[in-house]
PDB file of N, CA and C in Angstrom:
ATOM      1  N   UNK A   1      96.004  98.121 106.797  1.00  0.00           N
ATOM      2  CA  UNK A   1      95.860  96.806 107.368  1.00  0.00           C
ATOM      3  C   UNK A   1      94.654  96.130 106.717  1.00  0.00           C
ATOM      4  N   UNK A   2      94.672  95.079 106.446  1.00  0.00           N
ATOM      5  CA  UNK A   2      93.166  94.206 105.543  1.00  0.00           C
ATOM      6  C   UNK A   2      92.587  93.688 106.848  1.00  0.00           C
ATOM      7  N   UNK A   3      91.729  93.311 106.333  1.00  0.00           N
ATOM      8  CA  UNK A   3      90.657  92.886 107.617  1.00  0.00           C
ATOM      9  C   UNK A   3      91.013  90.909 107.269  1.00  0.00           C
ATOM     10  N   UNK A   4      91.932  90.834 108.200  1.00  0.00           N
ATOM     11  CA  UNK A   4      91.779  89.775 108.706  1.00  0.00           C
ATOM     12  C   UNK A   4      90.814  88.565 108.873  1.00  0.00           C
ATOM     13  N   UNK A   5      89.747  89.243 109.556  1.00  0.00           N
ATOM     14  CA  UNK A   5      88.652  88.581 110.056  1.00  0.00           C
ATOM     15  C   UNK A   5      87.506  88.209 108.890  1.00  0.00           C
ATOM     16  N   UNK A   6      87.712  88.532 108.278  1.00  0.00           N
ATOM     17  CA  UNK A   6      86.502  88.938 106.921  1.00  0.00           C
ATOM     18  C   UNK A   6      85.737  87.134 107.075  1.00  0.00           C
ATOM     19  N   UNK A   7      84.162  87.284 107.387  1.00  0.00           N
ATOM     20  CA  UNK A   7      83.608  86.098 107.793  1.00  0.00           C
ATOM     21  C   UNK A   7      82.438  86.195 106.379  1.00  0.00           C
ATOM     22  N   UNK A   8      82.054  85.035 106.326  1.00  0.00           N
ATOM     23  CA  UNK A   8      80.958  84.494 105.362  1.00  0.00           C
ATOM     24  C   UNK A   8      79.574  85.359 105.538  1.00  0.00           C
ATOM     25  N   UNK A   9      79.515  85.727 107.341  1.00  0.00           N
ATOM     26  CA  UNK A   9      78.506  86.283 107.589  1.00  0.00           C
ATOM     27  C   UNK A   9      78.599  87.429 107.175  1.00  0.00           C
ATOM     28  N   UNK A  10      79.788  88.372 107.214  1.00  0.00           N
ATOM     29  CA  UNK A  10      79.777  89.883 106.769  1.00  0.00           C
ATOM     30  C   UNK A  10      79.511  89.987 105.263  1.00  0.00           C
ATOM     31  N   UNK A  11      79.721  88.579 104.447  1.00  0.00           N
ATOM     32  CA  UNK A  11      80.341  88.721 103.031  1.00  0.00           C
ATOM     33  C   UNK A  11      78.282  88.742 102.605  1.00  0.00           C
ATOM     34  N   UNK A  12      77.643  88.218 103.117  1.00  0.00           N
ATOM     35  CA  UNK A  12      76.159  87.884 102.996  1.00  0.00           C
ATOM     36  C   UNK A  12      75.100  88.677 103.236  1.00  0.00           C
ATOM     37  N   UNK A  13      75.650  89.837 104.429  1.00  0.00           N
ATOM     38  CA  UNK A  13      75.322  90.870 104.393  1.00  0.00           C
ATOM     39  C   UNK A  13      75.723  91.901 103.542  1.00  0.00           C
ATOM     40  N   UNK A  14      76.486  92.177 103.294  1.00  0.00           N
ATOM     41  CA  UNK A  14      77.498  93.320 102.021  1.00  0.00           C
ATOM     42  C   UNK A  14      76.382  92.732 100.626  1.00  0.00           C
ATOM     43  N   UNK A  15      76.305  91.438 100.531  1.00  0.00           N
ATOM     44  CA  UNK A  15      75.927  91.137  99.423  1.00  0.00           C
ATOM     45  C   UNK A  15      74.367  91.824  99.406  1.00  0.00           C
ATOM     46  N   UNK A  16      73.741  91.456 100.758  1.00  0.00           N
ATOM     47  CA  UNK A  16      72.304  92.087 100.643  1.00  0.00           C
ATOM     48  C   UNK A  16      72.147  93.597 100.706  1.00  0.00           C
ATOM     49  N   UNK A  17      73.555  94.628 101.048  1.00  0.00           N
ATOM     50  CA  UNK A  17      73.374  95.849 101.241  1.00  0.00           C
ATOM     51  C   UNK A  17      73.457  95.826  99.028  1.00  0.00           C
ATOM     52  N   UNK A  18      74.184  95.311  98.788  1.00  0.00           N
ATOM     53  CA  UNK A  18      74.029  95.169  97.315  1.00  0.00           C
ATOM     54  C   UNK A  18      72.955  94.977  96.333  1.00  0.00           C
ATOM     55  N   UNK A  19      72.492  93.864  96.852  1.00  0.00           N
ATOM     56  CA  UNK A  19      71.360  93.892  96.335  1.00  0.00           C
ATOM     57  C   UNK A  19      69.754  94.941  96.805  1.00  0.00           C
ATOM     58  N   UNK A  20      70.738  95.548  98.005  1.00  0.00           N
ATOM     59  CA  UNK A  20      69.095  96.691  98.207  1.00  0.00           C
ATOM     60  C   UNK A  20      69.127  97.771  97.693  1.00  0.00           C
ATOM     61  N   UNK A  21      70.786  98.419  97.155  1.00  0.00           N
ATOM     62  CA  UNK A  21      70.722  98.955  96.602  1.00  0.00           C
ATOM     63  C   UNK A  21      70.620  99.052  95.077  1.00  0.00           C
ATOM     64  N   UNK A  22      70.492  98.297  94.613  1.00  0.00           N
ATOM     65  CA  UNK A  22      70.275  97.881  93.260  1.00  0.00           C
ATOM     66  C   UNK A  22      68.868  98.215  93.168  1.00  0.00           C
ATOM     67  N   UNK A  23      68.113  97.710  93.898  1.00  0.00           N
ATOM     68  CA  UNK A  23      66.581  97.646  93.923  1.00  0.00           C
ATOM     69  C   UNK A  23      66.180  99.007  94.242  1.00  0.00           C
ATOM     70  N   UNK A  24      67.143  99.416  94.989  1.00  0.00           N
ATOM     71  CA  UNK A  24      66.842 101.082  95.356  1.00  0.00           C
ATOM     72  C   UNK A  24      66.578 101.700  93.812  1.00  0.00           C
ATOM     73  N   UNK A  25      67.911 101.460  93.218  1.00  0.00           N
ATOM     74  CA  UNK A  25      68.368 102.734  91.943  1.00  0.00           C
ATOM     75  C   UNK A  25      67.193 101.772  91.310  1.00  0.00           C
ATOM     76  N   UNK A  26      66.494 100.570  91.056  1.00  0.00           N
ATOM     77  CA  UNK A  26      65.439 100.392  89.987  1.00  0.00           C
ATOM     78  C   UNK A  26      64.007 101.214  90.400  1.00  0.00           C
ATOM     79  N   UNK A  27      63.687 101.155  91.485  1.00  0.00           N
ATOM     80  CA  UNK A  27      62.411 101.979  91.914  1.00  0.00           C
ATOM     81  C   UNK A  27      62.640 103.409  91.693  1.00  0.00           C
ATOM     82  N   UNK A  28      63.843 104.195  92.002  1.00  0.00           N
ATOM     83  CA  UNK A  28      63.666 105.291  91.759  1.00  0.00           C
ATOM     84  C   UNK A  28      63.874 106.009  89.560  1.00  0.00           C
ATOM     85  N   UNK A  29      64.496 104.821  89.190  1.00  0.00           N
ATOM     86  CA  UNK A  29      64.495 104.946  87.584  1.00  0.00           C
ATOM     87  C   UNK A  29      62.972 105.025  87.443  1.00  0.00           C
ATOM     88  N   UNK A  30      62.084 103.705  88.098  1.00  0.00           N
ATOM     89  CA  UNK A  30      60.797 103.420  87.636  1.00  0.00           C
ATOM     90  C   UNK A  30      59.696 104.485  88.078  1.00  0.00           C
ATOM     91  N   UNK A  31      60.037 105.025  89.150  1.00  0.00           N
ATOM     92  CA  UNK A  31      59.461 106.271  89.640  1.00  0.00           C
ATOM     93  C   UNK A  31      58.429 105.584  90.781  1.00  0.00           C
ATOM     94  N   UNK A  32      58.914 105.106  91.446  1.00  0.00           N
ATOM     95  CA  UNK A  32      58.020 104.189  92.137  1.00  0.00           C
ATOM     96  C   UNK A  32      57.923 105.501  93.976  1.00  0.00           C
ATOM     97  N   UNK A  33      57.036 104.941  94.790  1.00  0.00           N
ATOM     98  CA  UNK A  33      56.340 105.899  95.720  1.00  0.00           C
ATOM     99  C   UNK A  33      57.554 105.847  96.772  1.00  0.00           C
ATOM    100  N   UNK A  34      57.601 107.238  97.146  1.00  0.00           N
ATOM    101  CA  UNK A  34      58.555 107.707  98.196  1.00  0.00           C
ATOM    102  C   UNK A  34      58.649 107.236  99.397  1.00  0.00           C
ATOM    103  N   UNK A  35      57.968 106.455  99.823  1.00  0.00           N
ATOM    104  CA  UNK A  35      57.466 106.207 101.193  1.00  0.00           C
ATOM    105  C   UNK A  35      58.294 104.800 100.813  1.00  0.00           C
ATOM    106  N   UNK A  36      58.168 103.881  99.742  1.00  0.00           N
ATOM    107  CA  UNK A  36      58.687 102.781  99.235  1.00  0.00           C
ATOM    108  C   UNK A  36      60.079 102.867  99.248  1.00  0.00           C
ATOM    109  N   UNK A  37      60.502 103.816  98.940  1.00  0.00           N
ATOM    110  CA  UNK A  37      62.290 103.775  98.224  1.00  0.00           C
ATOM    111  C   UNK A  37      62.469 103.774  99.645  1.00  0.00           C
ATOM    112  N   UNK A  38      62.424 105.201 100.200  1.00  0.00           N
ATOM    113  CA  UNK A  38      62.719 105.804 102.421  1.00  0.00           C
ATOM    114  C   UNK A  38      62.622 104.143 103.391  1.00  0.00           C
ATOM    115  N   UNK A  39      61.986 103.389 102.516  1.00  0.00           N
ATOM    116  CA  UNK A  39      61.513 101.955 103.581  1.00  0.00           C
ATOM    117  C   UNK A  39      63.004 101.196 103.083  1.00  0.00           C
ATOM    118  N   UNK A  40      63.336 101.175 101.667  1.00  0.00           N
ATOM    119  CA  UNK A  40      64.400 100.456 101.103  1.00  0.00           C
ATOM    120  C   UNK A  40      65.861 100.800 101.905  1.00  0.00           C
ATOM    121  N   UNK A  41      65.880 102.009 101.833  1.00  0.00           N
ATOM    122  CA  UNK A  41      66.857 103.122 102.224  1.00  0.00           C
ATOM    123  C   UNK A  41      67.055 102.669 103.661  1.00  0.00           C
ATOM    124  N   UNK A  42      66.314 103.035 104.563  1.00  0.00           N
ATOM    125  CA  UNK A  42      66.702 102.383 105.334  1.00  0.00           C
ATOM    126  C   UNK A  42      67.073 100.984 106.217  1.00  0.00           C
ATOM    127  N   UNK A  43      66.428 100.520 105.478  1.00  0.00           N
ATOM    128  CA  UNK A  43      66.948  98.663 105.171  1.00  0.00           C
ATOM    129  C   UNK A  43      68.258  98.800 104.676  1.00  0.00           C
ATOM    130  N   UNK A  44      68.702  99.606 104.158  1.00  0.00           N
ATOM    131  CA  UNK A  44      70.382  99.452 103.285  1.00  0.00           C
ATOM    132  C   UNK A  44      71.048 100.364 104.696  1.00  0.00           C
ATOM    133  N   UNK A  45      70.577 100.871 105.402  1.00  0.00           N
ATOM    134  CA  UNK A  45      71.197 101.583 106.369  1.00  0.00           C
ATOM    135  C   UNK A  45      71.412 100.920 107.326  1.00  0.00           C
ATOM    136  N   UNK A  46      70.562  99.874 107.833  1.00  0.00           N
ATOM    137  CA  UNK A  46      70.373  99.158 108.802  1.00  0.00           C
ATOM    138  C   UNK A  46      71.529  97.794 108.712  1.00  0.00           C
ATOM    139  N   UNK A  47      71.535  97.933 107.614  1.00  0.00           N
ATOM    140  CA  UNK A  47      72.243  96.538 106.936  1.00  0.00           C
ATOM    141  C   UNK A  47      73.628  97.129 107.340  1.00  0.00           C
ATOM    142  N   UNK A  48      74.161  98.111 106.533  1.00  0.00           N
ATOM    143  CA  UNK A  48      75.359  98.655 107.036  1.00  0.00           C
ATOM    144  C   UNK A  48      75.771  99.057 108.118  1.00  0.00           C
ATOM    145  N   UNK A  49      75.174  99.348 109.000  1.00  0.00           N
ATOM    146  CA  UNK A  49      75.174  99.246 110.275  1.00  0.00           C
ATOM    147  C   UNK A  49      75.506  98.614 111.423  1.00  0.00           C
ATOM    148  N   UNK A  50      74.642  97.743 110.595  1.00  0.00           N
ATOM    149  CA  UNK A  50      75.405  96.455 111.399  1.00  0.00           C
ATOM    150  C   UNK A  50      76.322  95.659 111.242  1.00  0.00           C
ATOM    151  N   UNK A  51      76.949  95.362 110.018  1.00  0.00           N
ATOM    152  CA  UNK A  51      78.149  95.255 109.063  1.00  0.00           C
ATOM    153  C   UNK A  51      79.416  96.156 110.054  1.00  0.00           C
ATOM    154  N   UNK A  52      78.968  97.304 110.265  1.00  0.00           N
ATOM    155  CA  UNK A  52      80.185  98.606 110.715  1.00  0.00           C
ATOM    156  C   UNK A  52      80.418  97.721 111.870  1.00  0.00           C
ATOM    157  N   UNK A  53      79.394  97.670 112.873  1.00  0.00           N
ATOM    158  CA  UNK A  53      79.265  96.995 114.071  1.00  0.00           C
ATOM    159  C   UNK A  53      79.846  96.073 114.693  1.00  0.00           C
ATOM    160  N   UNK A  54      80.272  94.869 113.658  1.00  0.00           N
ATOM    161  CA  UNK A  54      80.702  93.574 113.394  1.00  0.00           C
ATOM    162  C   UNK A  54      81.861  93.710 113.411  1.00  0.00           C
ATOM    163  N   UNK A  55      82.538  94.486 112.216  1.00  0.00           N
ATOM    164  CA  UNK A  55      83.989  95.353 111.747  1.00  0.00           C
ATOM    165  C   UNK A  55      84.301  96.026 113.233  1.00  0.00           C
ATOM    166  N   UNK A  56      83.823  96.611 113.972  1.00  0.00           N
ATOM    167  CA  UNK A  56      84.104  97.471 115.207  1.00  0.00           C
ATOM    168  C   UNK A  56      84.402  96.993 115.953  1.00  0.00           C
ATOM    169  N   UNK A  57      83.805  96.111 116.012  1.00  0.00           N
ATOM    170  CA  UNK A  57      83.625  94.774 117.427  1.00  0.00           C
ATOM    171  C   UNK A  57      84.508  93.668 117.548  1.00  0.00           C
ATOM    172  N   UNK A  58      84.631  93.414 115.869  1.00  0.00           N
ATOM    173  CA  UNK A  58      86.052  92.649 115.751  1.00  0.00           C
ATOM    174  C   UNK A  58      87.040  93.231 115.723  1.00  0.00           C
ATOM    175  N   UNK A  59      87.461  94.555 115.768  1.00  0.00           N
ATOM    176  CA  UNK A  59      88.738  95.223 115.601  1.00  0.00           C
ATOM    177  C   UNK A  59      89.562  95.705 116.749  1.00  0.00           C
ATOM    178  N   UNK A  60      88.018  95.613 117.698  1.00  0.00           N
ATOM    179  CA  UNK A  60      88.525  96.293 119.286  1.00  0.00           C
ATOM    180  C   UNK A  60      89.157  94.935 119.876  1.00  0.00           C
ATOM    181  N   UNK A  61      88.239  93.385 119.469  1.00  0.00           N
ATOM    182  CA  UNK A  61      88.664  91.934 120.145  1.00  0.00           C
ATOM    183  C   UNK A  61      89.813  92.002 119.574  1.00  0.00           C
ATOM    184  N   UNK A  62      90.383  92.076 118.699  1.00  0.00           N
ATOM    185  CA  UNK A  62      91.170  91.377 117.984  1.00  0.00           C
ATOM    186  C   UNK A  62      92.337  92.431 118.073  1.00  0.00           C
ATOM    187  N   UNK A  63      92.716  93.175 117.097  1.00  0.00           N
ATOM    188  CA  UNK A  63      93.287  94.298 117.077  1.00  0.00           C
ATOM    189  C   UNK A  63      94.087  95.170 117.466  1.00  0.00           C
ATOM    190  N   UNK A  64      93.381  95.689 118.235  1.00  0.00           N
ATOM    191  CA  UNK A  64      93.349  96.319 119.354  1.00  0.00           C
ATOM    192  C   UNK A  64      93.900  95.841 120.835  1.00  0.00           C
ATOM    193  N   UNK A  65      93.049  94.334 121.107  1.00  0.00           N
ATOM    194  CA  UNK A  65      93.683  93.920 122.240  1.00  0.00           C
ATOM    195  C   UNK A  65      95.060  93.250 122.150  1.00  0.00           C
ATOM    196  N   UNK A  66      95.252  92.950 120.755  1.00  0.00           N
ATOM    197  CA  UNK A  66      96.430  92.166 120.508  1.00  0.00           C
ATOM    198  C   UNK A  66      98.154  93.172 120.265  1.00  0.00           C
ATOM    199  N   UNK A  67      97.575  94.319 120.189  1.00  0.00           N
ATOM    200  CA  UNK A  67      98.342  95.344 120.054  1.00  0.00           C
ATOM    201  C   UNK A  67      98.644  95.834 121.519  1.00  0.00           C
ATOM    202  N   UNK A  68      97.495  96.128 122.133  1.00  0.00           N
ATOM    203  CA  UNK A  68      97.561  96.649 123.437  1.00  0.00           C
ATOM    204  C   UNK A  68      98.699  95.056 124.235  1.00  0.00           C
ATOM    205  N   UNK A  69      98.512  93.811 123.949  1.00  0.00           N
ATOM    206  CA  UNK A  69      99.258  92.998 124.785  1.00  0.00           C
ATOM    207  C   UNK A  69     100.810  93.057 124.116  1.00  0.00           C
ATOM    208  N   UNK A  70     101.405  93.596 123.067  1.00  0.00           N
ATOM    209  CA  UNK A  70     102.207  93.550 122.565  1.00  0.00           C
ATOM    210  C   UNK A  70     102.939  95.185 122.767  1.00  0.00           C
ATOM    211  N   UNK A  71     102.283  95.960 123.675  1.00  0.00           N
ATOM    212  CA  UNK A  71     103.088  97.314 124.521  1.00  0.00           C
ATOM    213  C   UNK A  71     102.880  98.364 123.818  1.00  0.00           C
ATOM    214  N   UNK A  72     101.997  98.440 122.486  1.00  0.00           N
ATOM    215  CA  UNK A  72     101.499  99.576 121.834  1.00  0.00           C
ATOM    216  C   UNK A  72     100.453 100.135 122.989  1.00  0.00           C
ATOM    217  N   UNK A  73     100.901 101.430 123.227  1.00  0.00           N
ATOM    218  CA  UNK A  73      99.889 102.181 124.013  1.00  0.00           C
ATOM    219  C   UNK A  73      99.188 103.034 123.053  1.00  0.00           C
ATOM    220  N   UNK A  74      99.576 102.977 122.275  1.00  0.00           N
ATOM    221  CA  UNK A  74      98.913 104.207 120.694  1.00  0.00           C
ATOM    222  C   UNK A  74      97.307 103.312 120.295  1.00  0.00           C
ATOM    223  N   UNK A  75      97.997 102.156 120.435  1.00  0.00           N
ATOM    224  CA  UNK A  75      96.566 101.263 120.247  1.00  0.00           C
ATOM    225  C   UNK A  75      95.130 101.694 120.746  1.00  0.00           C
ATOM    226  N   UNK A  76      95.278 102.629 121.691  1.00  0.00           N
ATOM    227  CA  UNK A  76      93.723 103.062 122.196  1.00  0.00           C
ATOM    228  C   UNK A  76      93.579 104.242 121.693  1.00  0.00           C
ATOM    229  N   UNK A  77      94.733 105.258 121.544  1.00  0.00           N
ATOM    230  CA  UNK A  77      94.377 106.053 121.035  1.00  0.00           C
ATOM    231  C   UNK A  77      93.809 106.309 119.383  1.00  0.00           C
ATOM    232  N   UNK A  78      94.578 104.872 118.838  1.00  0.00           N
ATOM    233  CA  UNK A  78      93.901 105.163 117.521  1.00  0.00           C
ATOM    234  C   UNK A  78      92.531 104.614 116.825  1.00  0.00           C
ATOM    235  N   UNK A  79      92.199 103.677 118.381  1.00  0.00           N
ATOM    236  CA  UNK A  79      90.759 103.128 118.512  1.00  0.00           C
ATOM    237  C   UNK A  79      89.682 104.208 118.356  1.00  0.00           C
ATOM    238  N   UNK A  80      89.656 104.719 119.879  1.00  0.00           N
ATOM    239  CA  UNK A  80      89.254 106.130 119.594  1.00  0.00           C
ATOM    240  C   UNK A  80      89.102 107.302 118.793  1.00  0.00           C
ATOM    241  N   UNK A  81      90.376 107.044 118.322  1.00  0.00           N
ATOM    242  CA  UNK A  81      90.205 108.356 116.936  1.00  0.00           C
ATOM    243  C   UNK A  81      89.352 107.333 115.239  1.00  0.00           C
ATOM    244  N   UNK A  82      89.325 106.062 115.817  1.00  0.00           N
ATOM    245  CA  UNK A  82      88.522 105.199 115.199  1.00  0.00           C
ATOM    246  C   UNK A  82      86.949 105.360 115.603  1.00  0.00           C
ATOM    247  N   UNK A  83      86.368 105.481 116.686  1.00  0.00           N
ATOM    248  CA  UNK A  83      85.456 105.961 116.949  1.00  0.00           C
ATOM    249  C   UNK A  83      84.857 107.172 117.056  1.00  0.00           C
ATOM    250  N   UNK A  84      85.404 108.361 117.158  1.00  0.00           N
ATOM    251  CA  UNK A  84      85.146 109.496 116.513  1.00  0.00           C
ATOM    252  C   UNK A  84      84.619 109.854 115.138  1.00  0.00           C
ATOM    253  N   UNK A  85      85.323 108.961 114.456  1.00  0.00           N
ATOM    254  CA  UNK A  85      85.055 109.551 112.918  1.00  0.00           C
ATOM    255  C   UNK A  85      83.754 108.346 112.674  1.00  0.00           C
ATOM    256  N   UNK A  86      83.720 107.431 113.136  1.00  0.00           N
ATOM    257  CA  UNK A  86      82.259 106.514 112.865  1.00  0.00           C
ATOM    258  C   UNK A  86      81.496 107.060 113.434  1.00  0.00           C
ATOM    259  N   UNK A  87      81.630 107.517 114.820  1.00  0.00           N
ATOM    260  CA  UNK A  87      80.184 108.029 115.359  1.00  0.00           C
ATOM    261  C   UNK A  87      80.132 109.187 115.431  1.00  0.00           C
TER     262      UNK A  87
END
């Protein structure tokens, strides 16, 4: 299934998980301090994160409920087995 929903805001974030990792792989080529890259790193974690979040949140509104009103009862179960493997 494609993501439907795909918003300007997710596309702006993806772009900045892009660009942190870029900056990641240049500090660690340049040999730059560990404490520096671990700060980057998790800025690219945080970013994706919340990206997943967005994707999750729209899939349960949307998705999910639109399936569940259309007599799929599998619809929760494969939510769930959607949330298992993310968290």
């Amino acid at each position: 299934m494609s993501y439907s929903h795909y918003s300007k805001a997710i596309d702006n974030r993806l772009a900045s998980v892009e660009g942190l990792i870029g900056a990641i792989r240049r500090m660690m080529a340049e040999g730059r301090d560990c404490e520096e890259i671990l700060l980057q790193l998790s800025a690219a974690e945080s970013s994706i994160k919340k990206v997943a979040k967005i994707v999750l949140t729209d899939h349960f509104n949307h998705c999910v409920t639109e399936s569940i009103e259309k007599g799929d009862k599998d619809a929760i179960e494969s939510f769930n087995a959607i949330l298992d493997k993310y968290i």
